[in-house]
N, C-alpha and C. Protein backbone atom coordinates (compact mmCIF):
# COMPACT_ATOMS: atom_id res chain seq x y z
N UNK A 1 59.28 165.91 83.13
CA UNK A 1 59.27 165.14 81.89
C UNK A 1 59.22 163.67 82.24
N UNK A 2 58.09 162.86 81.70
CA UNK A 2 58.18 161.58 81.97
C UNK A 2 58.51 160.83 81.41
N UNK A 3 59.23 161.04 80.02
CA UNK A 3 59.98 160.39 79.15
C UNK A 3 61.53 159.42 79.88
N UNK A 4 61.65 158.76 79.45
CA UNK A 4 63.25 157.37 80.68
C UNK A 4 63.99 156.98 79.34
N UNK A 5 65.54 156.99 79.25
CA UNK A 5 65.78 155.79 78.32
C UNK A 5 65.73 154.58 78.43
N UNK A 6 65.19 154.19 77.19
CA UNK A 6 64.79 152.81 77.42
C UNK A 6 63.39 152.53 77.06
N UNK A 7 62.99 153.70 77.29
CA UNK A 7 61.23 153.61 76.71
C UNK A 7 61.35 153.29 75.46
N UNK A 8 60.19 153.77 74.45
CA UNK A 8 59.93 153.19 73.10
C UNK A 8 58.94 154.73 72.62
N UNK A 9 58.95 155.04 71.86
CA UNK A 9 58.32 156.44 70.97
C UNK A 9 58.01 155.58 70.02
N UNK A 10 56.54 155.83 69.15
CA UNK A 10 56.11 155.41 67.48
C UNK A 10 55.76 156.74 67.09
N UNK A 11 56.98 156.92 65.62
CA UNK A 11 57.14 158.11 65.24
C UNK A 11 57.15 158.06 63.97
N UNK A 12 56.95 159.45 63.03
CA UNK A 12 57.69 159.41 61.42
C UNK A 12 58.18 160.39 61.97
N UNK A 13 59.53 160.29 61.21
CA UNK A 13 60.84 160.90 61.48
C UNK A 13 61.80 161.42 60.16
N UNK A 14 62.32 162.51 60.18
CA UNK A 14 63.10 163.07 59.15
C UNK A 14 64.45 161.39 58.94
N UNK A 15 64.82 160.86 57.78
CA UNK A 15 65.84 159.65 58.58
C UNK A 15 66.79 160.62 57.99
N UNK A 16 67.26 161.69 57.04
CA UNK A 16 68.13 162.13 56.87
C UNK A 16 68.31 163.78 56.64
N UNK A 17 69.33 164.50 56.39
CA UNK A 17 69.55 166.14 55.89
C UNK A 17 69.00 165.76 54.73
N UNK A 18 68.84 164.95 53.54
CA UNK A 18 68.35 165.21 52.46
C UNK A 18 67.04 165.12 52.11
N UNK A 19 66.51 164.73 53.69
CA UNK A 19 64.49 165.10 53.64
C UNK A 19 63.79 163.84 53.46
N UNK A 20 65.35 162.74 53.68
CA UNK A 20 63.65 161.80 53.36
C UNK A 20 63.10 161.27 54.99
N UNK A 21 61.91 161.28 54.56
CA UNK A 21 61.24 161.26 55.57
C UNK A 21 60.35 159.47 55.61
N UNK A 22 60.17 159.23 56.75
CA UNK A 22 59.22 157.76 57.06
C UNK A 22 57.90 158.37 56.62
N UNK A 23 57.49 157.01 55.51
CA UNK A 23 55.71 157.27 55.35
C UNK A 23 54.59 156.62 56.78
N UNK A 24 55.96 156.03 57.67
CA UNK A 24 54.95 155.90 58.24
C UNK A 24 55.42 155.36 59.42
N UNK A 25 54.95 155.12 61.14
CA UNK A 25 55.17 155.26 62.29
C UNK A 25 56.32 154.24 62.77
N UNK A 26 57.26 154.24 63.76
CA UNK A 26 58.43 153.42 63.29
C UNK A 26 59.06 153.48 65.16
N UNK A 27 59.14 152.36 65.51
CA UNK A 27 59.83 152.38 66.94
C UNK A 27 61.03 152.97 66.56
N UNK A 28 60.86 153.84 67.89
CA UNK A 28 62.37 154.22 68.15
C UNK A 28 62.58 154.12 70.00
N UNK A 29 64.10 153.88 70.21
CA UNK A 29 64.47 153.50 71.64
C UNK A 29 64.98 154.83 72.46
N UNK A 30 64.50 155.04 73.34
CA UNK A 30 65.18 156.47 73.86
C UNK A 30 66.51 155.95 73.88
N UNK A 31 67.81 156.56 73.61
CA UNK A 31 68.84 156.25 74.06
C UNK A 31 69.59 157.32 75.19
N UNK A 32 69.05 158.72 75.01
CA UNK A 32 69.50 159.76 75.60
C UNK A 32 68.77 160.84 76.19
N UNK A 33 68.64 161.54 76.98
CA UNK A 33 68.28 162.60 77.34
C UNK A 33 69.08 163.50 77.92
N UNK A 34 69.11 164.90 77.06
CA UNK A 34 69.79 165.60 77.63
C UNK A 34 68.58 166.94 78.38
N UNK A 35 68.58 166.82 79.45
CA UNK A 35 67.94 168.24 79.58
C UNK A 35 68.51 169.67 79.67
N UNK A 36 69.78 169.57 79.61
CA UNK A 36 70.54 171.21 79.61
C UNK A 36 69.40 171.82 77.79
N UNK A 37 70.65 170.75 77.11
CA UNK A 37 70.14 171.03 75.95
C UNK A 37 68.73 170.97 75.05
N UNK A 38 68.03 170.36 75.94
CA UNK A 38 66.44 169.91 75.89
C UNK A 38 66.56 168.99 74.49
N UNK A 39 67.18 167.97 74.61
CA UNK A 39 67.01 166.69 73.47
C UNK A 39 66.94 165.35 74.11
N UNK A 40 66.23 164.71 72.93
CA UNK A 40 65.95 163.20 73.18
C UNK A 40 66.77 163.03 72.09
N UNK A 41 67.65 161.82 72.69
CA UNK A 41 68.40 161.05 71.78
C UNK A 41 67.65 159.33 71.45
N UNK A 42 67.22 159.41 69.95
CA UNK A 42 66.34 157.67 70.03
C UNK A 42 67.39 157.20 68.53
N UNK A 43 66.78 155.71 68.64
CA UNK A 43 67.81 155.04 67.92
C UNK A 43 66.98 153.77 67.12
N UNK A 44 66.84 154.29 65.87
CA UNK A 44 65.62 153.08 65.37
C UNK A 44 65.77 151.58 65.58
N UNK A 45 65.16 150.98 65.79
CA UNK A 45 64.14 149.72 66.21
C UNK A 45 63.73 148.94 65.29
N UNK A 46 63.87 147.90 64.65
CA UNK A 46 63.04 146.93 63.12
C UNK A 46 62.98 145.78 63.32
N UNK A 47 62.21 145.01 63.16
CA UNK A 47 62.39 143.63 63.62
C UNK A 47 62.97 142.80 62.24
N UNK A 48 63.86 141.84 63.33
CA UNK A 48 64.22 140.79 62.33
C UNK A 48 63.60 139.70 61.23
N UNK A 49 62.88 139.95 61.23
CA UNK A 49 61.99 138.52 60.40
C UNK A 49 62.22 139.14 59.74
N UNK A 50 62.74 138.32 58.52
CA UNK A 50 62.97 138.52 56.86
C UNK A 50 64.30 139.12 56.84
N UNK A 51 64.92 139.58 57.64
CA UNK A 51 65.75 140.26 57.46
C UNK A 51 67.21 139.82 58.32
N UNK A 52 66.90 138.44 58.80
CA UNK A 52 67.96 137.81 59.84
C UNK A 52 69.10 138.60 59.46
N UNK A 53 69.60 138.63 58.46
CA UNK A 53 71.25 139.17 57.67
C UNK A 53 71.30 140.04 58.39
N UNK A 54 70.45 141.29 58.87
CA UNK A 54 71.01 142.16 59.58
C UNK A 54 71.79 142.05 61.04
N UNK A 55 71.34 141.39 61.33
CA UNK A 55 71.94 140.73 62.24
C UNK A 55 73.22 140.51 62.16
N UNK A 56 74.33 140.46 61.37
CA UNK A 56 75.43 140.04 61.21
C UNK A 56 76.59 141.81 60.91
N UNK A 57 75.57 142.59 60.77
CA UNK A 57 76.07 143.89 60.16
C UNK A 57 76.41 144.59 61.42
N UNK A 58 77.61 145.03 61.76
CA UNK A 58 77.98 145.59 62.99
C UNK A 58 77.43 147.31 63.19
N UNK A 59 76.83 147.65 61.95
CA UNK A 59 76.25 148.82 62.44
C UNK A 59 74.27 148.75 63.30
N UNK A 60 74.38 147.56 63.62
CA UNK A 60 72.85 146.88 63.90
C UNK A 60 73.21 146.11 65.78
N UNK A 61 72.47 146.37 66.15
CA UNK A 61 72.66 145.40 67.64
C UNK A 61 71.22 145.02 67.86
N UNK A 62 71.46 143.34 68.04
CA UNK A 62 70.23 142.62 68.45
C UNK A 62 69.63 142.77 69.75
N UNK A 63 68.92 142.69 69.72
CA UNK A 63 67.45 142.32 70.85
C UNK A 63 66.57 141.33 70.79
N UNK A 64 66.56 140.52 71.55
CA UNK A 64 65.97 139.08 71.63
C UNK A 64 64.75 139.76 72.60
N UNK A 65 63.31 139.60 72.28
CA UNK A 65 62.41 139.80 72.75
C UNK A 65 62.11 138.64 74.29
N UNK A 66 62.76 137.58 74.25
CA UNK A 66 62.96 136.94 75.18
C UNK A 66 63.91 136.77 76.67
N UNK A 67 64.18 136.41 77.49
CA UNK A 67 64.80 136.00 78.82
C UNK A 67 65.88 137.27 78.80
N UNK A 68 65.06 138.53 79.48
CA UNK A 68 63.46 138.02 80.28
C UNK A 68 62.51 138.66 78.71
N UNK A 69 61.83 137.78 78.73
CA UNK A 69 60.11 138.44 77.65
C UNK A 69 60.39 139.97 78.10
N UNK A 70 60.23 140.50 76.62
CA UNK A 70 59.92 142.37 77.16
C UNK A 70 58.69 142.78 76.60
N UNK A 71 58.84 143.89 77.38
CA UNK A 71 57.02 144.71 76.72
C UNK A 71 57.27 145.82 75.58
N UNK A 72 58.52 145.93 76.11
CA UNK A 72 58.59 146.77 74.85
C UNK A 72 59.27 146.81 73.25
N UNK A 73 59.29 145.31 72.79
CA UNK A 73 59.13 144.85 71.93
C UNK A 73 58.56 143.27 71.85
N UNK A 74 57.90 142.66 70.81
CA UNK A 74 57.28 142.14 70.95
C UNK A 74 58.15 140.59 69.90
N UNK A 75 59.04 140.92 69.09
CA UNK A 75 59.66 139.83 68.40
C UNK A 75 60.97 140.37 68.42
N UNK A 76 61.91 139.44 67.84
CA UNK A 76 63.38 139.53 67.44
C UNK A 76 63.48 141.05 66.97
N UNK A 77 64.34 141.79 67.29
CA UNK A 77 64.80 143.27 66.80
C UNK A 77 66.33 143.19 66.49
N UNK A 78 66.41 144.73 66.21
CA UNK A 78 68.05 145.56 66.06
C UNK A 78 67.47 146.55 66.05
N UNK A 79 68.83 147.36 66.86
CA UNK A 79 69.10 148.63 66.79
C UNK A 79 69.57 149.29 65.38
N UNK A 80 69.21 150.05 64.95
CA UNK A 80 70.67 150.50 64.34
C UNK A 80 71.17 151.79 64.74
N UNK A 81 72.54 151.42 64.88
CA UNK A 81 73.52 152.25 65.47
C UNK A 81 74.26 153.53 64.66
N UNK A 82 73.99 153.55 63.68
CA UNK A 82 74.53 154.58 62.37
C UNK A 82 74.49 155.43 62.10
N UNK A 83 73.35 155.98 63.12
CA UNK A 83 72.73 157.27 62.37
C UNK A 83 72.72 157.82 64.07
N UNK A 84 72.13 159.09 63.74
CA UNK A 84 72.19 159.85 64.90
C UNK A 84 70.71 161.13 65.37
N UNK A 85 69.70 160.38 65.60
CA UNK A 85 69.03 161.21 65.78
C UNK A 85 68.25 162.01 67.07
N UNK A 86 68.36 163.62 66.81
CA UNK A 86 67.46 164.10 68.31
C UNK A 86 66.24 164.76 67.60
N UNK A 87 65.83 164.66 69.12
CA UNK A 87 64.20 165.46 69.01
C UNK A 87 64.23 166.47 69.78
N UNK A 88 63.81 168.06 69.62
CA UNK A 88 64.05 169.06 70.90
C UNK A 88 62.70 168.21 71.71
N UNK A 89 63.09 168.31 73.18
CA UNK A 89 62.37 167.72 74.67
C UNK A 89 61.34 168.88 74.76
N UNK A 90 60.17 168.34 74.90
CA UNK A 90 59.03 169.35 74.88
C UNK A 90 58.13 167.86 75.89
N UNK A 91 57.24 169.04 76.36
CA UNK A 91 55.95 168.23 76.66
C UNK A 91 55.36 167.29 75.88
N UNK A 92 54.75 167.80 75.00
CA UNK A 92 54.15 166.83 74.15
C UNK A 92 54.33 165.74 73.04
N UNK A 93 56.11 165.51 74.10
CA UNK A 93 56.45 164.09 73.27
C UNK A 93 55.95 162.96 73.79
N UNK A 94 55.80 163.29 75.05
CA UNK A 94 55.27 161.77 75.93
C UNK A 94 54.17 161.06 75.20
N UNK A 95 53.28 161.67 74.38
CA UNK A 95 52.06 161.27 73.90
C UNK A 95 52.48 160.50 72.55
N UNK A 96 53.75 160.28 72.29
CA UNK A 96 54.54 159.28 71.23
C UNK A 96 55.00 158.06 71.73
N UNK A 97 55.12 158.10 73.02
CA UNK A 97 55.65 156.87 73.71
C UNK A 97 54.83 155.79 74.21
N UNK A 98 55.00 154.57 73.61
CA UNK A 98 54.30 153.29 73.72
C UNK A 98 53.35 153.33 74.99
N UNK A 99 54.31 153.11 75.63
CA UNK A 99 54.33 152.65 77.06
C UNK A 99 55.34 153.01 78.31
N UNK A 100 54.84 152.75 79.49
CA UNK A 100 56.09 153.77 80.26
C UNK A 100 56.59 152.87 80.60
N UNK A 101 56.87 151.26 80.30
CA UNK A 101 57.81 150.17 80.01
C UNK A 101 58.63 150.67 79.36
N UNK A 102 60.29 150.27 79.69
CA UNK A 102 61.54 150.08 79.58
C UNK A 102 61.75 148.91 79.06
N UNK A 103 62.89 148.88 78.04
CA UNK A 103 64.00 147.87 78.04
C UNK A 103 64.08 147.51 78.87
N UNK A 104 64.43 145.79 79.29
CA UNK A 104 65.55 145.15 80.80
C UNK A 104 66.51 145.87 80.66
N UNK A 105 66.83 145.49 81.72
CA UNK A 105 68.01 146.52 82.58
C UNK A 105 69.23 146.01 81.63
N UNK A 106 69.14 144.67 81.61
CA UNK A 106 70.57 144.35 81.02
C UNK A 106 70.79 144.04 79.88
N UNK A 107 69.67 144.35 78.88
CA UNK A 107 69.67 144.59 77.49
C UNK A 107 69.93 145.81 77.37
N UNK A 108 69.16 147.07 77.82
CA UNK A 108 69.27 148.44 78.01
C UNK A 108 70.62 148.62 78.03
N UNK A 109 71.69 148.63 79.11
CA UNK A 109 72.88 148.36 79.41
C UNK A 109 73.92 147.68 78.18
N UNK A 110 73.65 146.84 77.67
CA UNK A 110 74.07 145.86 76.27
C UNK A 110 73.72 147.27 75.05
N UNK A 111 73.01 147.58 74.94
CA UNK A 111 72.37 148.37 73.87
C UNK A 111 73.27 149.66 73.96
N UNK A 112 72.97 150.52 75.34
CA UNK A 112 73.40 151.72 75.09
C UNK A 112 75.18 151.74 75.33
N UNK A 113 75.30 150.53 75.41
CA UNK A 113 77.47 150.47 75.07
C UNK A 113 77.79 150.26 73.98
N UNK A 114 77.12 149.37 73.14
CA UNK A 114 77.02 149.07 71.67
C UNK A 114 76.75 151.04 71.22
N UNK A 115 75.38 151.08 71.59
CA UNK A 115 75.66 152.37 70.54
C UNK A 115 76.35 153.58 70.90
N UNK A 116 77.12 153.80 72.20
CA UNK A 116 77.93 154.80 72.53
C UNK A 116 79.37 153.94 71.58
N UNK A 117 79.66 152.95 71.79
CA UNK A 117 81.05 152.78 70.85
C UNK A 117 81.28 152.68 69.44
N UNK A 118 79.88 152.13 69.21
CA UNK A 118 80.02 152.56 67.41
C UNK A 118 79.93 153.77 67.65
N UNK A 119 79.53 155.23 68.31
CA UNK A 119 79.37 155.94 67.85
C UNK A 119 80.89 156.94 67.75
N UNK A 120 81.42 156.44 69.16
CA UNK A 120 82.77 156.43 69.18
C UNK A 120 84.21 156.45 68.20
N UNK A 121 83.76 155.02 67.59
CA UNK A 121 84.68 154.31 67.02
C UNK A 121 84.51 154.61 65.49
N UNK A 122 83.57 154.76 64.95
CA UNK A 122 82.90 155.11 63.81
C UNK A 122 82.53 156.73 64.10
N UNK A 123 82.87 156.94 62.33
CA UNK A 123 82.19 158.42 61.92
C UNK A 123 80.70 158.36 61.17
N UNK A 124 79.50 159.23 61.95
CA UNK A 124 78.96 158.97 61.40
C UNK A 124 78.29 160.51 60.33
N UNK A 125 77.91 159.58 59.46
CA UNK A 125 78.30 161.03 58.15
C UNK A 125 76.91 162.03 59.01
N UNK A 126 77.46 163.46 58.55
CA UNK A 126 76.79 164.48 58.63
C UNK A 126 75.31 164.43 58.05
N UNK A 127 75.26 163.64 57.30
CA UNK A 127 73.80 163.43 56.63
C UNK A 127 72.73 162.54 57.48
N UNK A 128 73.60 161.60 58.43
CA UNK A 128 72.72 160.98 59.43
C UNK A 128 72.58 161.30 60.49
N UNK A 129 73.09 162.22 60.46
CA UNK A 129 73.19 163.04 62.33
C UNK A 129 71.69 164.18 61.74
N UNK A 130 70.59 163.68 62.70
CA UNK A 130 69.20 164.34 62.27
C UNK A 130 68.86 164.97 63.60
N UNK A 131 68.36 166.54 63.17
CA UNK A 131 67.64 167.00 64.68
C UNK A 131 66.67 167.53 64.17
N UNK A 132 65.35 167.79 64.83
CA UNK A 132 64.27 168.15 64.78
C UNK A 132 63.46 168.57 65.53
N UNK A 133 63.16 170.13 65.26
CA UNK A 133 62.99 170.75 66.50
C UNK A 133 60.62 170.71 66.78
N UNK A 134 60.45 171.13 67.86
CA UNK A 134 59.29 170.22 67.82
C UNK A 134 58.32 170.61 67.14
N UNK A 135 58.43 171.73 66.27
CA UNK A 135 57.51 172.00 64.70
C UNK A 135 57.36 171.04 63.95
N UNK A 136 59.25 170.85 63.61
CA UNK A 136 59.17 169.53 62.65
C UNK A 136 58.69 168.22 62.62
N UNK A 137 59.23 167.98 64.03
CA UNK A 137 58.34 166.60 64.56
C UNK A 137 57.33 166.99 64.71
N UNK A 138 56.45 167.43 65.33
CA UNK A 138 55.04 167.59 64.97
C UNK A 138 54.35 167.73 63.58
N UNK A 139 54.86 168.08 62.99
CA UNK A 139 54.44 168.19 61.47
C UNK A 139 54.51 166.96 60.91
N UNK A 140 55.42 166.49 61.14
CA UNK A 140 55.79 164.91 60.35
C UNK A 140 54.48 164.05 61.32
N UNK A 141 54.29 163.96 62.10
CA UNK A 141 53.33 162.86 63.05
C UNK A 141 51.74 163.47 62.12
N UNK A 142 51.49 164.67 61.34
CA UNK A 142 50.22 164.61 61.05
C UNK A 142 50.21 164.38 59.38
N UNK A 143 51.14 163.81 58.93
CA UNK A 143 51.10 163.35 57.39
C UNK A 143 50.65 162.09 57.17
């Protein structure tokens, strides 16, 4: 599997149990891989313009596209940390992923402590904890 965390996937994605779904393709950050269980753990991606305020919301962690410049985003971002989503690990996820560019090391590092302790520290409701096994995701990528 050539999938790394830290990469970048452009996906539509279930965002919740109550079905709603993205009309349309949406960075997400690998945050996890488990291979016992064959899941990718990713963690949506939005850029800040227009939306600086988010920035201030502790369920969100910034990413400065700058020092060092990354490839795998291209302006001001956030994470958001709130929700919880996997994908079952199949072959033919790699063909979702940007680029086989990573996060820096020490944003990557910044990122995945932020979202292991909100996830920690915070409950996050049953309605945002999303899995999707690779029917579903595949189905959603041809709408």
């Amino acid at each position: 599997m050539d999938l790394e965390i830290g990469q970048v996937i452009s996906a539509r994605i279930r965002f919740n149990n109550f079905g709603l779904k993205s009309s349309s393709k949406h960075p997400y950050l690998i945050v996890g891989i488990d291979e016992e269980l064959r899941t990718v753990e990713i963690a949506q991606l939005d850029s800040l313009q227009g939306k600086e305020y988010k920035a201030a919301m502790r369920c969100n962690k910034v990413i400065f596209c700058d020092e060092p410049i990354e490839t795998v985003i291209d302006r001001d971002s956030y994470v958001q940390l709130d929700n919880t989503f996997r994908v079952e690990l199949y072959d033919g996820l790699t063909r979702y992923r940007r680029q086989t560019d990573k996060l820096s090391e020490e944003k990557l590092k910044d990122v995945l402590k932020s979202y292991r302790s909100y996830h920690e520290v915070h409950h996050i409701d049953e309605n945002k904890q999303v899995y999707m096994d690779r029917g579903e995701f595949e189905n959603l990528q041809n709408t």
